[in-house]
C-alpha atoms as a PDB file:
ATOM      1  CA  UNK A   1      97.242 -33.594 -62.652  1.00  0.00           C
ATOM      2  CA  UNK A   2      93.599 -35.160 -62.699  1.00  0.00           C
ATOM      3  CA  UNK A   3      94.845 -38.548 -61.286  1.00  0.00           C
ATOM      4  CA  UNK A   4      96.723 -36.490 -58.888  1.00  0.00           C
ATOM      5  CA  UNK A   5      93.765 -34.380 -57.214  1.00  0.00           C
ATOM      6  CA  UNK A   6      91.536 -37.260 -57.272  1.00  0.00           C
ATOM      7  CA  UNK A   7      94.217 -39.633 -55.524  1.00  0.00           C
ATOM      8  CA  UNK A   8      94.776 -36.519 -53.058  1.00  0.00           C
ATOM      9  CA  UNK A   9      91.294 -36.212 -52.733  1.00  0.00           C
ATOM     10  CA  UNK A  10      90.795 -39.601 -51.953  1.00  0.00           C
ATOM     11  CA  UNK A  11      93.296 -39.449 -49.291  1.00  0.00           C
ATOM     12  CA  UNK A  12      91.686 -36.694 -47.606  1.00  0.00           C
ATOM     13  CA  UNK A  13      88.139 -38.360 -47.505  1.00  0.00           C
ATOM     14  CA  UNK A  14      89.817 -41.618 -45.938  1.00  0.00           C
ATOM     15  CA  UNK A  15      91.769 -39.453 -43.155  1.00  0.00           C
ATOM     16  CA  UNK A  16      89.589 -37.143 -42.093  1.00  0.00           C
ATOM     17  CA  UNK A  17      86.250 -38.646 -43.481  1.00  0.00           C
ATOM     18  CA  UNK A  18      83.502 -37.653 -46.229  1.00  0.00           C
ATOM     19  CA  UNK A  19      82.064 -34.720 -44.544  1.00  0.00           C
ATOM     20  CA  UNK A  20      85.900 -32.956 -45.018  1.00  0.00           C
ATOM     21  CA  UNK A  21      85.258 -32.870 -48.757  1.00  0.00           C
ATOM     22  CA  UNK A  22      84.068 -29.565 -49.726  1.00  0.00           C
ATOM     23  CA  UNK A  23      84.959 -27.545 -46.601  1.00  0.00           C
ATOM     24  CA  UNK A  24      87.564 -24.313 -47.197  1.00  0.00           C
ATOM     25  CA  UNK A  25      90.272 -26.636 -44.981  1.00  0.00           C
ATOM     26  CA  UNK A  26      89.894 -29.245 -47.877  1.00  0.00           C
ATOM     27  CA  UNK A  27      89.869 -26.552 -50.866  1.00  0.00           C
ATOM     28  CA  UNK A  28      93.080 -25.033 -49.169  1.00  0.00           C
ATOM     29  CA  UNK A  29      94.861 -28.257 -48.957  1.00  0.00           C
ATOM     30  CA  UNK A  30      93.996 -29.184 -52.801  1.00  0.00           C
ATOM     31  CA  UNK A  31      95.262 -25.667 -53.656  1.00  0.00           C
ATOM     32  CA  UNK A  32      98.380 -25.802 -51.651  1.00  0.00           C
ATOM     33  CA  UNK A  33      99.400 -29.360 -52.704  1.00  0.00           C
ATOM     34  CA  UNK A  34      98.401 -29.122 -56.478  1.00  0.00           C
ATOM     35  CA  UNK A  35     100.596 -26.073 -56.344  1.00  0.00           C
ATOM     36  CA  UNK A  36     103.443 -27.601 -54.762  1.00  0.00           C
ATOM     37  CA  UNK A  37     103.319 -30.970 -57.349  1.00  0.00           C
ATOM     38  CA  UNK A  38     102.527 -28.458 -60.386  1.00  0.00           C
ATOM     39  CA  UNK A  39     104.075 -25.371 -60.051  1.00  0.00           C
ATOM     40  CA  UNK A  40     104.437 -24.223 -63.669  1.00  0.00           C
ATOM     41  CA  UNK A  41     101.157 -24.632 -64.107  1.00  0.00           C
ATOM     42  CA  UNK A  42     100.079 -22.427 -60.876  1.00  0.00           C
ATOM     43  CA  UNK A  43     102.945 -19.303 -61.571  1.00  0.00           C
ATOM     44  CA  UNK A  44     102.911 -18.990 -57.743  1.00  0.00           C
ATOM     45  CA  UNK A  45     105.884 -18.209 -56.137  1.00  0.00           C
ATOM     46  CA  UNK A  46     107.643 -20.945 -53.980  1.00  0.00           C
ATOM     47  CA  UNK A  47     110.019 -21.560 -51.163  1.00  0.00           C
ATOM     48  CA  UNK A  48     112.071 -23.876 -51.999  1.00  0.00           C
ATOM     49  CA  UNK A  49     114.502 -25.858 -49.154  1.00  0.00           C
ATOM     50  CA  UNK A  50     116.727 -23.140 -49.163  1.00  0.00           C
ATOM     51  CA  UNK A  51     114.269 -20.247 -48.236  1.00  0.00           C
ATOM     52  CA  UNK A  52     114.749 -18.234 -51.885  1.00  0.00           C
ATOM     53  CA  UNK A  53     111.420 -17.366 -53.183  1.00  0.00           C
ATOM     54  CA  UNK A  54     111.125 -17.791 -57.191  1.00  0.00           C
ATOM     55  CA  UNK A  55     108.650 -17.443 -59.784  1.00  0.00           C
ATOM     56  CA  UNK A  56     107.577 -20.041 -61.871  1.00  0.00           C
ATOM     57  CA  UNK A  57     106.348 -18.744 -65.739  1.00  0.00           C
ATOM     58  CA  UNK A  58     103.235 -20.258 -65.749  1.00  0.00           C
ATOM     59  CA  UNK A  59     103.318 -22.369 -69.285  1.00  0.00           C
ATOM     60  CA  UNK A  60     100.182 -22.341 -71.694  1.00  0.00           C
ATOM     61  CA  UNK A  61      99.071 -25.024 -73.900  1.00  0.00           C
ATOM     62  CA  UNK A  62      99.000 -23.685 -77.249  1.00  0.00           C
ATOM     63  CA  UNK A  63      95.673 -25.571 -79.032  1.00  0.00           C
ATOM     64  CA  UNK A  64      93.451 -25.508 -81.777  1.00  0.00           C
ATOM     65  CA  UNK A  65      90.185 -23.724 -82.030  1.00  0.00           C
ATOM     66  CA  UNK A  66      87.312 -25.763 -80.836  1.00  0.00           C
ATOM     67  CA  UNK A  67      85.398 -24.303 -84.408  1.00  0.00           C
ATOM     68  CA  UNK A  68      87.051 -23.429 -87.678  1.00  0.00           C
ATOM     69  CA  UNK A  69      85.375 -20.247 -88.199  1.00  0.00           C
ATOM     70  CA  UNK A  70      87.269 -17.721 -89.767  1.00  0.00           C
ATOM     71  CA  UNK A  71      89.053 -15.506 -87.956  1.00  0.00           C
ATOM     72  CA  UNK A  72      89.689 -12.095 -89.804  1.00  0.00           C
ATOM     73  CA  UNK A  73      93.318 -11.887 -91.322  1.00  0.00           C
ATOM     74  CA  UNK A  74      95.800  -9.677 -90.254  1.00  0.00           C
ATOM     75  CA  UNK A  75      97.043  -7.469 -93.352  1.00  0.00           C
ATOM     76  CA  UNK A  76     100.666  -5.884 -93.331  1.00  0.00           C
ATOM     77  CA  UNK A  77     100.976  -2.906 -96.124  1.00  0.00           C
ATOM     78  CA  UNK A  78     103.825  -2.138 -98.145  1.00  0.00           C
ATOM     79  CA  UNK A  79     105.287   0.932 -98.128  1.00  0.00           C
ATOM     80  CA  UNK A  80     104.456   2.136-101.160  1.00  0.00           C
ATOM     81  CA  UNK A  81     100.677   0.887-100.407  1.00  0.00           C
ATOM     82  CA  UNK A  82     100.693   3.442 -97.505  1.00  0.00           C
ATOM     83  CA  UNK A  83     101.741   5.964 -99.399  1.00  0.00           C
ATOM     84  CA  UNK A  84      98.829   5.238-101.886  1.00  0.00           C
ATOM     85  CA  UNK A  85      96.332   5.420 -99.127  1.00  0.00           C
ATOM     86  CA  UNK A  86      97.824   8.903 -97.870  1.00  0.00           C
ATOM     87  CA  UNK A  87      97.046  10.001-101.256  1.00  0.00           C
ATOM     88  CA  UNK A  88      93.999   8.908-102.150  1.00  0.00           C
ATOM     89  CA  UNK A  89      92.921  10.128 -98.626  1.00  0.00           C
ATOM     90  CA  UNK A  90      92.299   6.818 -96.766  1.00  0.00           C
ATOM     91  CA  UNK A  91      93.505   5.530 -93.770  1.00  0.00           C
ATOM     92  CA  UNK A  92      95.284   2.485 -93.274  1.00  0.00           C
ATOM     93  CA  UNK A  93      92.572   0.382 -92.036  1.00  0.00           C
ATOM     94  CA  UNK A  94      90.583   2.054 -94.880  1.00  0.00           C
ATOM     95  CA  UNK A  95      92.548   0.919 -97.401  1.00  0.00           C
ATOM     96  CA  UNK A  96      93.800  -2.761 -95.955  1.00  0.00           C
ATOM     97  CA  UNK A  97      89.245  -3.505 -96.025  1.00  0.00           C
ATOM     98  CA  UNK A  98      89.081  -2.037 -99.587  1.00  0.00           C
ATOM     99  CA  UNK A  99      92.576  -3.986-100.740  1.00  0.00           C
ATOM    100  CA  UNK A 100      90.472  -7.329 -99.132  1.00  0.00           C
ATOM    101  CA  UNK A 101      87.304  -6.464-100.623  1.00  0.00           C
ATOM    102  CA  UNK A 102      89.442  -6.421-104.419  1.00  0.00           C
ATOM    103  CA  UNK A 103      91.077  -9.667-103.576  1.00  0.00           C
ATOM    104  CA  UNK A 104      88.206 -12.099-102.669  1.00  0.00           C
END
């Protein structure tokens, strides 16, 4: 996509010279074109050549944390551990930070 915009970009500087770059004409012509090359990436709706209008999911790169800090854990109870929080009182949450607290 990079090598695309600049190449597009590059394109539009030698047609319609340097002082294009930067206008809202030039923005709206990146837009429109990136959209057009990339459309999973935009989730716009297109026309395609036979006038239906779809939507395209946008997709989303899945990656890793730019840190490793730890992220709190998600606890699941049991059953049976719900029912001893009920008893003893406690909410949930309650007991799920007491039940971490006894396992570090």
């Amino acid at each position: 996509m990079t090598s695309a915009a600049l190449g597009l970009h590059q394109k539009l500087v030698n047609e319609r010279g340097p002082q294009f770059a930067g206008t809202d004409e030039y923005w709206a012509t990146v837009d429109k074109t990136m959209s057009r090359r990339f459309p999973e990436y935009f989730g716009e709706a297109l026309e395609a050549d036979t006038g239906d209008t779809r939507e395209i999911a946008r997709k989303r790169n899945v990656v890793a944390p730019a840190s490793r800090s730890r992220s709190p854990r998600k606890i699941v109870l049991k059953q049976s551990q719900l029912a001893i929080a009920k008893k003893l009182g406690l909410t949930p949450e309650q007991y799920a930070r007491e039940l971490v607290k006894t396992e570090n």
